[in-house]
Protein backbone atom coordinates (compact mmCIF):
# COMPACT_ATOMS: atom_id res chain seq x y z
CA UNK A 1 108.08 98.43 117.99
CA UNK A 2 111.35 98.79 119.63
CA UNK A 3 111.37 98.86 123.76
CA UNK A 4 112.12 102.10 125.05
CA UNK A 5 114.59 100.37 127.06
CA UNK A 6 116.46 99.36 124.39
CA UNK A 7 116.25 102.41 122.76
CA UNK A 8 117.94 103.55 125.71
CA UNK A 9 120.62 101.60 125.79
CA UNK A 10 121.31 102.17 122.09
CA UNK A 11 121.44 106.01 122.79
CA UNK A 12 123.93 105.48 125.48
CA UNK A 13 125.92 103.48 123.22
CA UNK A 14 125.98 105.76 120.37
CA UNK A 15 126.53 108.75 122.60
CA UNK A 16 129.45 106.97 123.76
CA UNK A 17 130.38 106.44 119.98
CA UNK A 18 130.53 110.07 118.83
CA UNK A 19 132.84 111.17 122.13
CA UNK A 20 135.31 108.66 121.05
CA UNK A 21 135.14 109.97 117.43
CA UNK A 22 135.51 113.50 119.31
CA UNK A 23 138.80 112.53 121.07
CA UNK A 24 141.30 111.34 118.74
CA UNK A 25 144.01 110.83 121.48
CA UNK A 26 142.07 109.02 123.68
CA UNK A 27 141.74 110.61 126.64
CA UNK A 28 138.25 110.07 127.65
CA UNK A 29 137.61 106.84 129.82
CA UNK A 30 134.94 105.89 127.55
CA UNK A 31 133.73 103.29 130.21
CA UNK A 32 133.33 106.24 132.47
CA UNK A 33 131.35 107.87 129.96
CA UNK A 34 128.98 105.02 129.24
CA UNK A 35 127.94 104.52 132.33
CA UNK A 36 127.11 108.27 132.88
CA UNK A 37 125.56 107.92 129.75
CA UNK A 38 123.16 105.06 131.21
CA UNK A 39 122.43 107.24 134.21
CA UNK A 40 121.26 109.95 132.23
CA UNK A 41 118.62 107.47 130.78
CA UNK A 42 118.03 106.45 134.27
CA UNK A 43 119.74 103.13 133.46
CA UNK A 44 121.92 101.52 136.28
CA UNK A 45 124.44 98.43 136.06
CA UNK A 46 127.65 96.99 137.74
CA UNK A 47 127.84 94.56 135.17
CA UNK A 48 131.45 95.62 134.49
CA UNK A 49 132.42 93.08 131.67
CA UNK A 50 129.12 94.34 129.61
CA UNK A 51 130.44 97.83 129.69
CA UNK A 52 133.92 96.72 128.63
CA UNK A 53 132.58 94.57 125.67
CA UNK A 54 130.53 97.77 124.46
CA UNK A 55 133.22 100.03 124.46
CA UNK A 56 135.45 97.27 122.77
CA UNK A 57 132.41 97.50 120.04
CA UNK A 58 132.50 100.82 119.85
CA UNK A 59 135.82 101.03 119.06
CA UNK A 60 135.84 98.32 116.36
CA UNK A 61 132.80 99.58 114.99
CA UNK A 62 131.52 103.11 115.61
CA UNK A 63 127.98 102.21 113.96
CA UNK A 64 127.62 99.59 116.47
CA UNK A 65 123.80 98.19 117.47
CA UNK A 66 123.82 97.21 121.07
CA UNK A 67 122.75 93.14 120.88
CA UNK A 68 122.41 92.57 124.78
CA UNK A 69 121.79 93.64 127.99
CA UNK A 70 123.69 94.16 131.21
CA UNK A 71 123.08 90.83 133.33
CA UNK A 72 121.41 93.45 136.43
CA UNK A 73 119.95 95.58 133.93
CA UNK A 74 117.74 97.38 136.01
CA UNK A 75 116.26 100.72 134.60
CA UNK A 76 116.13 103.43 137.76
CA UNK A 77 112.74 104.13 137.00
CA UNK A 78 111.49 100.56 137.46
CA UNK A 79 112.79 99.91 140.58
């Protein structure tokens, strides 16, 4: 069974994924938009480089599967 918080993060990721695919010029700070993403799912980091390597993904690979977490990874709701 696959942890809801992963599940989480994977939604963030691939939310993140179709925006890029939905702005061909690159206008969106897709960094920006992943962490909003997280929020949403009431997931917080400040692990900066872990964003940056996602989005990096993302951008190589629009099917990508999230393979880590954030080094704080903290869901909101488990605080």
């Amino acid at each position: 069974m696959v942890d809801q918080h992963d599940a989480d993060l994977q939604a963030a990721v691939d939310s993140t994924s179709v925006a890029r695919d939905s702005d061909p010029d690159g206008e969106i700070d897709l960094v920006q938009y992943l962490r909003d993403q997280l929020a949403e799912r009431e997931i917080e980091t400040s692990d900066e480089a872990w964003l940056q390597r996602q989005v990096e993904n993302i951008k190589a690979d629009p099917n990508y599967m999230v393979d880590g977490e954030p080094d704080d990874y903290t869901p909101i709701r488990d605080r």
